[in-house]
C-alpha atoms as a PDB file:
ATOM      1  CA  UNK A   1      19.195  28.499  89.853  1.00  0.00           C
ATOM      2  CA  UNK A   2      16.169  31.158  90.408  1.00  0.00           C
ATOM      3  CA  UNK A   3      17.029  32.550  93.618  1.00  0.00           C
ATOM      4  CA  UNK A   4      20.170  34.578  93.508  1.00  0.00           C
ATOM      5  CA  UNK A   5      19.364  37.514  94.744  1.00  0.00           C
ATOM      6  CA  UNK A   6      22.247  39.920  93.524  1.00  0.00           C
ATOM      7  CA  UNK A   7      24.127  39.816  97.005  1.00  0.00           C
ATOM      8  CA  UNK A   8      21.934  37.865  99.376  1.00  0.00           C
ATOM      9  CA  UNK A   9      23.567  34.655  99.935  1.00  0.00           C
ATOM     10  CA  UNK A  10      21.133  31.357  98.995  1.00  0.00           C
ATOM     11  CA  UNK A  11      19.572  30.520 101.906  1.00  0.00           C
ATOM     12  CA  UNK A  12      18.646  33.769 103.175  1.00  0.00           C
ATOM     13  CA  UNK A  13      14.773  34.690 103.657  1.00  0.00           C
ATOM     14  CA  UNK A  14      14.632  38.465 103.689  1.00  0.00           C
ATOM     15  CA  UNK A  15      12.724  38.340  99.879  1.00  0.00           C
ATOM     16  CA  UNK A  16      10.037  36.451  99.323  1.00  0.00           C
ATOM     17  CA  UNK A  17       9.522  34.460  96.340  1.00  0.00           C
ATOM     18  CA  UNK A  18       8.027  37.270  94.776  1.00  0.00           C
ATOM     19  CA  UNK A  19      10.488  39.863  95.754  1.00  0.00           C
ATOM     20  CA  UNK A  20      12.881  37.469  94.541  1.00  0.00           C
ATOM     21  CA  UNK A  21      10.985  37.799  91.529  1.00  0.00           C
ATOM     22  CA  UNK A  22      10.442  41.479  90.889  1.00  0.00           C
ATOM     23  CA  UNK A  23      14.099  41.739  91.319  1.00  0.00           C
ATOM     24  CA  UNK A  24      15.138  39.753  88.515  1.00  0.00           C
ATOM     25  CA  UNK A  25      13.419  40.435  85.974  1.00  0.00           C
ATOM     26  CA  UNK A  26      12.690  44.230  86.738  1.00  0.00           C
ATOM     27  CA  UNK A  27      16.571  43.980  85.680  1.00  0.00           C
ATOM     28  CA  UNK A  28      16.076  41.290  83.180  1.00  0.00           C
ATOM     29  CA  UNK A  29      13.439  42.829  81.037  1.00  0.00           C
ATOM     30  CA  UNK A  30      14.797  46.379  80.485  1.00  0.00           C
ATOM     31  CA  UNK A  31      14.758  47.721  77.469  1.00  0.00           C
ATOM     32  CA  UNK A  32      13.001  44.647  76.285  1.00  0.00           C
ATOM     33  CA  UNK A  33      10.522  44.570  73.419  1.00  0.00           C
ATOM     34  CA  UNK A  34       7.201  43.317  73.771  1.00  0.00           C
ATOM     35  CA  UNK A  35       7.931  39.665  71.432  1.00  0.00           C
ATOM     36  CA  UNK A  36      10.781  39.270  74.131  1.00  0.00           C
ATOM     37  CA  UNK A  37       8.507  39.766  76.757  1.00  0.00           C
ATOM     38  CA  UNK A  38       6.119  37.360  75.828  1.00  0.00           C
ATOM     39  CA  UNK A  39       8.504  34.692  75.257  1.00  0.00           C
ATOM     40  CA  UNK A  40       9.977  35.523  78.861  1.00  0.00           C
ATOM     41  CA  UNK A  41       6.197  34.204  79.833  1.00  0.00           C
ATOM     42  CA  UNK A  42       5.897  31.541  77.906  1.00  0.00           C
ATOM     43  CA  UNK A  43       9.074  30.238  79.835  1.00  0.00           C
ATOM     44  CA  UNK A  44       8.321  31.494  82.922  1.00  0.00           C
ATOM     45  CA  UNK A  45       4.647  29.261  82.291  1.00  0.00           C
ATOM     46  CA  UNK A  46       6.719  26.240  81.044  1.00  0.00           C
ATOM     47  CA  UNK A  47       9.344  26.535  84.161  1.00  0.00           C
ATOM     48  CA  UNK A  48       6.528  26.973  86.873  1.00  0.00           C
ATOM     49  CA  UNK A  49       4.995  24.026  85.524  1.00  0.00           C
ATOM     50  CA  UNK A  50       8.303  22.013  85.368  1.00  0.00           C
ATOM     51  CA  UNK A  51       8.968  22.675  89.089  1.00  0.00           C
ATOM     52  CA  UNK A  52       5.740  22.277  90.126  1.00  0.00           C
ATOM     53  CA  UNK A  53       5.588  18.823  88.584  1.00  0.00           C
ATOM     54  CA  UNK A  54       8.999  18.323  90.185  1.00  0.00           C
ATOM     55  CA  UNK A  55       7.959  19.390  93.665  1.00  0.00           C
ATOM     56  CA  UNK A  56       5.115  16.652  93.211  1.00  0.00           C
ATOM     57  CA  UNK A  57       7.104  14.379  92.348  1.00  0.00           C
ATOM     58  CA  UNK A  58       9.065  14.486  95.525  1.00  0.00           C
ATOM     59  CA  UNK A  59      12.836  15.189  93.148  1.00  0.00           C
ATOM     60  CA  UNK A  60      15.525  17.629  93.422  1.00  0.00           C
ATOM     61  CA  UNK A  61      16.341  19.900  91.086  1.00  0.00           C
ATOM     62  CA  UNK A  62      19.797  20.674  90.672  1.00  0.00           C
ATOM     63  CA  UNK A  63      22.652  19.717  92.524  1.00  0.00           C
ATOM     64  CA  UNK A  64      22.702  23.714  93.590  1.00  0.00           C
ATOM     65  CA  UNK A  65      19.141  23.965  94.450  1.00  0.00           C
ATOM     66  CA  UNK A  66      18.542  22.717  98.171  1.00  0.00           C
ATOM     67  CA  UNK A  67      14.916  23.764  98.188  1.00  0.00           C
ATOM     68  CA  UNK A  68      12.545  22.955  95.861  1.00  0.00           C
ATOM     69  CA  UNK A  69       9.297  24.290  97.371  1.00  0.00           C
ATOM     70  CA  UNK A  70      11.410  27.481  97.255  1.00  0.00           C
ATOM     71  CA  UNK A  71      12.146  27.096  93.524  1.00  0.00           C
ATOM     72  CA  UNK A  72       8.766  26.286  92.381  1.00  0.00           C
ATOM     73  CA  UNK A  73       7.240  29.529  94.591  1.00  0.00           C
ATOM     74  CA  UNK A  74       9.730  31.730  92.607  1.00  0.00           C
ATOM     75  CA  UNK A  75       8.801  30.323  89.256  1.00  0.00           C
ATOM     76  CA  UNK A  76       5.151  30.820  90.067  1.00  0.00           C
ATOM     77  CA  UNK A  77       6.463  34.403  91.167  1.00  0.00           C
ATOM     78  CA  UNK A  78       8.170  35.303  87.699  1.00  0.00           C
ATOM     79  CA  UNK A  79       5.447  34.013  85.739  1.00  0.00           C
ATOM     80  CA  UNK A  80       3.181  35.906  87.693  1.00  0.00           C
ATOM     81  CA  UNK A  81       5.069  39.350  86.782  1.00  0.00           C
ATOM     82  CA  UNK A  82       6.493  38.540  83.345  1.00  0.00           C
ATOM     83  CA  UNK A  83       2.697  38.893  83.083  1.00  0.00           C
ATOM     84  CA  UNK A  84       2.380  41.619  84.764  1.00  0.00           C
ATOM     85  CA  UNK A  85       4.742  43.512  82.523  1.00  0.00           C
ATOM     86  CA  UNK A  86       3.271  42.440  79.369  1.00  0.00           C
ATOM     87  CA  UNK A  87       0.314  44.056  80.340  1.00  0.00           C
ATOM     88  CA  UNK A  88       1.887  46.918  81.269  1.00  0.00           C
ATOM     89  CA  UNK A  89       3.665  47.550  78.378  1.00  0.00           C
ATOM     90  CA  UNK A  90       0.077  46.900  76.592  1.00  0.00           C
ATOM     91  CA  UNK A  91      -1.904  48.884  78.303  1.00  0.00           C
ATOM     92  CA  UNK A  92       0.731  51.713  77.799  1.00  0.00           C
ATOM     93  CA  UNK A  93       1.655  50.743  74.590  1.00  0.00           C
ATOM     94  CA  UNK A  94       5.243  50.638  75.464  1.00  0.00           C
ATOM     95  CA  UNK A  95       7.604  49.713  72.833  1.00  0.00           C
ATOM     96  CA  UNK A  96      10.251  48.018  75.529  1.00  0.00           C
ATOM     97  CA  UNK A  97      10.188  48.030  78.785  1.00  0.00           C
ATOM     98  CA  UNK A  98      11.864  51.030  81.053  1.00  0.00           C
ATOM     99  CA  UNK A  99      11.681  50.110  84.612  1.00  0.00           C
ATOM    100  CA  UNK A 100      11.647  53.818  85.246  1.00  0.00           C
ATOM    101  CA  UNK A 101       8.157  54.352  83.935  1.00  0.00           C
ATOM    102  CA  UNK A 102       6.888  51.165  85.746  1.00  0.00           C
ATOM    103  CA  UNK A 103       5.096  53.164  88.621  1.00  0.00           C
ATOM    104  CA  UNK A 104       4.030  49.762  90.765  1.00  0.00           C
ATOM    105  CA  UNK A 105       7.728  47.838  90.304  1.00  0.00           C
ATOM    106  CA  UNK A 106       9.636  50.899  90.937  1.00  0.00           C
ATOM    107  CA  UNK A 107       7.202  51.328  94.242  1.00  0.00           C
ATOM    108  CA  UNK A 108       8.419  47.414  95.078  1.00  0.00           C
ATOM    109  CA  UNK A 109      12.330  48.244  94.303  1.00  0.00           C
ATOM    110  CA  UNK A 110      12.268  51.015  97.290  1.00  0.00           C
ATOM    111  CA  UNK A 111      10.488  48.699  99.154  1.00  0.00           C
ATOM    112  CA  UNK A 112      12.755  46.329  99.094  1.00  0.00           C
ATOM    113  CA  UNK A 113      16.054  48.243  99.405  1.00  0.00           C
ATOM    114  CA  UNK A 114      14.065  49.693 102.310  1.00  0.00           C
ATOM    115  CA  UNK A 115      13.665  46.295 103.959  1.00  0.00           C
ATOM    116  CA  UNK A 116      17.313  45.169 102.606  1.00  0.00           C
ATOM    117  CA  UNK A 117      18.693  48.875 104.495  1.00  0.00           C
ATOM    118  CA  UNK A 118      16.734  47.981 107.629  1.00  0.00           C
ATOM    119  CA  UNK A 119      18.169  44.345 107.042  1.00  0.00           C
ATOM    120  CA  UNK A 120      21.546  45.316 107.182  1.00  0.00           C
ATOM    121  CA  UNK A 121      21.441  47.995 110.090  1.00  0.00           C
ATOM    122  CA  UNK A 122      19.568  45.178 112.381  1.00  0.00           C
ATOM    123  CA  UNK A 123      22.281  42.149 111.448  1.00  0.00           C
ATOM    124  CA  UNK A 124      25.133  45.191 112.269  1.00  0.00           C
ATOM    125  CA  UNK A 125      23.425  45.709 115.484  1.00  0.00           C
ATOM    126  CA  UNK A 126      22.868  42.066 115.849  1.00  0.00           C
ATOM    127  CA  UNK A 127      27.009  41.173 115.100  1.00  0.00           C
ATOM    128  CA  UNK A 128      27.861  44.357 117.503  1.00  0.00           C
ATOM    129  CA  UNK A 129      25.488  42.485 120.218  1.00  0.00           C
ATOM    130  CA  UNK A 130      27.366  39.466 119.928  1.00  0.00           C
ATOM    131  CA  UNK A 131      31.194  40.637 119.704  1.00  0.00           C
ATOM    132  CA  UNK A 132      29.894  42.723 123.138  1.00  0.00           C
ATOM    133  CA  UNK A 133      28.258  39.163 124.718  1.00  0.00           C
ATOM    134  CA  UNK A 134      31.585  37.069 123.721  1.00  0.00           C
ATOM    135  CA  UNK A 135      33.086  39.055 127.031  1.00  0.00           C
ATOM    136  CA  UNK A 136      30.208  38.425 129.087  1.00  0.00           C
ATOM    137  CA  UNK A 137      30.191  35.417 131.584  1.00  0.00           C
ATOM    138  CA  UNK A 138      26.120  34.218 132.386  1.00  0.00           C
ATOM    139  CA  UNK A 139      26.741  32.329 135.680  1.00  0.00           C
ATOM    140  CA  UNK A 140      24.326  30.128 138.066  1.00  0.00           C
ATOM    141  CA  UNK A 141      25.370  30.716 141.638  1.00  0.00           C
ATOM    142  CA  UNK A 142      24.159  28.633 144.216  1.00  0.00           C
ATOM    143  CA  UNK A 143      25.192  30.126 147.394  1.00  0.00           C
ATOM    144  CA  UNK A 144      25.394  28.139 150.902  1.00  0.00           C
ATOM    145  CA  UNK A 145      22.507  29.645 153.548  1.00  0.00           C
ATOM    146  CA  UNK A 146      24.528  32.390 155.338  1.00  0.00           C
ATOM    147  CA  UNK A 147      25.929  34.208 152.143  1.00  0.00           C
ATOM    148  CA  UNK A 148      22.155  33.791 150.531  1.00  0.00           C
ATOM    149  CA  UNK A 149      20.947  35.354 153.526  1.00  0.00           C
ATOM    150  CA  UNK A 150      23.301  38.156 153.183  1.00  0.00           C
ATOM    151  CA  UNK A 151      22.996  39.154 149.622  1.00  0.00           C
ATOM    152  CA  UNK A 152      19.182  38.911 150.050  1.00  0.00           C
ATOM    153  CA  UNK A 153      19.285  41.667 153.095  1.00  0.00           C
ATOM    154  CA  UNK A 154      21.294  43.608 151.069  1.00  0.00           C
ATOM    155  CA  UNK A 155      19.124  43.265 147.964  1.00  0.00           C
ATOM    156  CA  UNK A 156      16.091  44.274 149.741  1.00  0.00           C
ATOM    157  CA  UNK A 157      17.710  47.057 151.559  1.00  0.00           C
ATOM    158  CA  UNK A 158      18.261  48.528 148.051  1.00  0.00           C
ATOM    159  CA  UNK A 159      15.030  47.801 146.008  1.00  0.00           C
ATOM    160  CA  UNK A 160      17.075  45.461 144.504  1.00  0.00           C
ATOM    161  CA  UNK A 161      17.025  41.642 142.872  1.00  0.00           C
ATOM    162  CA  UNK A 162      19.382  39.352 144.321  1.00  0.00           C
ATOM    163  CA  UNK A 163      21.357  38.743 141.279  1.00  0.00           C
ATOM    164  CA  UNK A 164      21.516  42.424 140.544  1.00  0.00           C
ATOM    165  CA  UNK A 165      23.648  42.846 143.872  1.00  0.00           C
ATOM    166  CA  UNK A 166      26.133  40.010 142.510  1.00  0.00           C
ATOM    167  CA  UNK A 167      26.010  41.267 139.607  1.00  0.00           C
ATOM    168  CA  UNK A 168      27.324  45.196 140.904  1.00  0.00           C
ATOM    169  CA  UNK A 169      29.424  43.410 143.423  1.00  0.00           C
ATOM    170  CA  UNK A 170      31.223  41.352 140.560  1.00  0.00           C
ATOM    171  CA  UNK A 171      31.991  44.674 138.786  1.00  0.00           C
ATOM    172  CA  UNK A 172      33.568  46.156 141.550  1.00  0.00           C
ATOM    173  CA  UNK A 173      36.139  42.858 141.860  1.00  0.00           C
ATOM    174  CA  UNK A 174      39.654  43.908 142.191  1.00  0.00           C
ATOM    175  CA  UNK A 175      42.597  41.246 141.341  1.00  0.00           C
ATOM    176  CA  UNK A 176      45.496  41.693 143.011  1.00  0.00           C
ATOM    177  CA  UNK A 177      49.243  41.212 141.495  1.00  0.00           C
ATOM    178  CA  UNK A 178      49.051  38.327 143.560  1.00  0.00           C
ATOM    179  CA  UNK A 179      46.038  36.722 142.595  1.00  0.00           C
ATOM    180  CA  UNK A 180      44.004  37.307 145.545  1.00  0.00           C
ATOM    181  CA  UNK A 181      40.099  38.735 145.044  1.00  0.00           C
ATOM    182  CA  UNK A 182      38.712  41.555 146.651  1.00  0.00           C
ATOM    183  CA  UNK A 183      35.522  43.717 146.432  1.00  0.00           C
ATOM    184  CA  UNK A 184      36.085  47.351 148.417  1.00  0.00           C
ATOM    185  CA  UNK A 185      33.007  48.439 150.131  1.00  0.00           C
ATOM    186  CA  UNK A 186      30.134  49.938 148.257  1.00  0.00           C
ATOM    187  CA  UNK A 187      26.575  50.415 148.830  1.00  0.00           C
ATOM    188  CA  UNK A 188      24.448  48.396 146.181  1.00  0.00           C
ATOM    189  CA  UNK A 189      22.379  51.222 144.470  1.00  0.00           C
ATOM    190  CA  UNK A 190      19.693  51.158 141.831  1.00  0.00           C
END
């Protein structure tokens, strides 16, 4: 359908259109002679038109494709570098195309894997985040006058907010075998 991305579920937005792009066919033209090439533009042309048309139109594409505008920006994409390596391999007289020797795409692959490393260190530090907030409890307390008053001496007296001395004094809670609650004393601290 135009956007796998090798590994990235549809749907996901790390690439743009023309990473999305680069990707393919940086794998799809290797080793790729230069009448192959130019055929990949003229359907790359044809395609980009097609989906433009489509996106017009106001239709869908596919059963599998729920995003046209995204469709049409990555045909636009691959026509745009299926030129781009044509001209490469004229300009350097290549007889196929190596991605190896393509200075600028292999510059875009490490920036990519890069962004896809960073990607996948933030969404592990993102799923650790939210296994640790599953055991945490966010509460609004609203207190009757004379407890208010006492948390809030006992807050200033420490340099402290309010919440932060319910919050310390809810970590020190000790349930007995019997059920009942109890805090021992402590000093709220910093």
């Amino acid at each position: 359908n135009g956007a796998g991305l090798g590994g990235w579920k549809k749907g996901n937005r790390m690439w743009s259109a023309q990473d999305v792009a680069r990707d393919q066919i940086r794998r799809q033209a290797n080793g790729l002679d230069m009448a192959a090439v130019a055929e990949r533009v003229a359907e790359a042309a044809v395609r980009e038109r097609e989906t433009a048309e489509q996106l017009r139109r106001g239709g869908s594409f596919s059963e599998f494709e729920t995003d046209p505008e995204r469709l049409a920006a990555i045909w636009a994409a691959k026509h745009v570098e299926w030129q781009r390596v044509r001209g490469l391999m004229a300009q350097d007289g290549w007889g196929a195309y190596e991605p190896e020797r393509d200075t600028q795409g292999s510059k875009w692959a490490q920036e990519r894997e890069e962004r896809r490393a960073g990607a996948l260190v933030a969404r592990a530090a993102f799923d650790s985040r939210r296994r640790e907030e599953a055991d945490e409890l966010w509460a609004e307390l609203w207190l009757s006058a004379a407890p208010s008053r006492l948390i809030r001496a006992a807050a200033d007296r420490a340099g402290l907010m309010p919440a932060q001395v319910l919050a310390q004094l809810a970590e020190r809670v000790v349930v007995g075998g019997d059920g009942t609650v109890s805090v021992p004393p402590f000093t709220p601290s910093r």
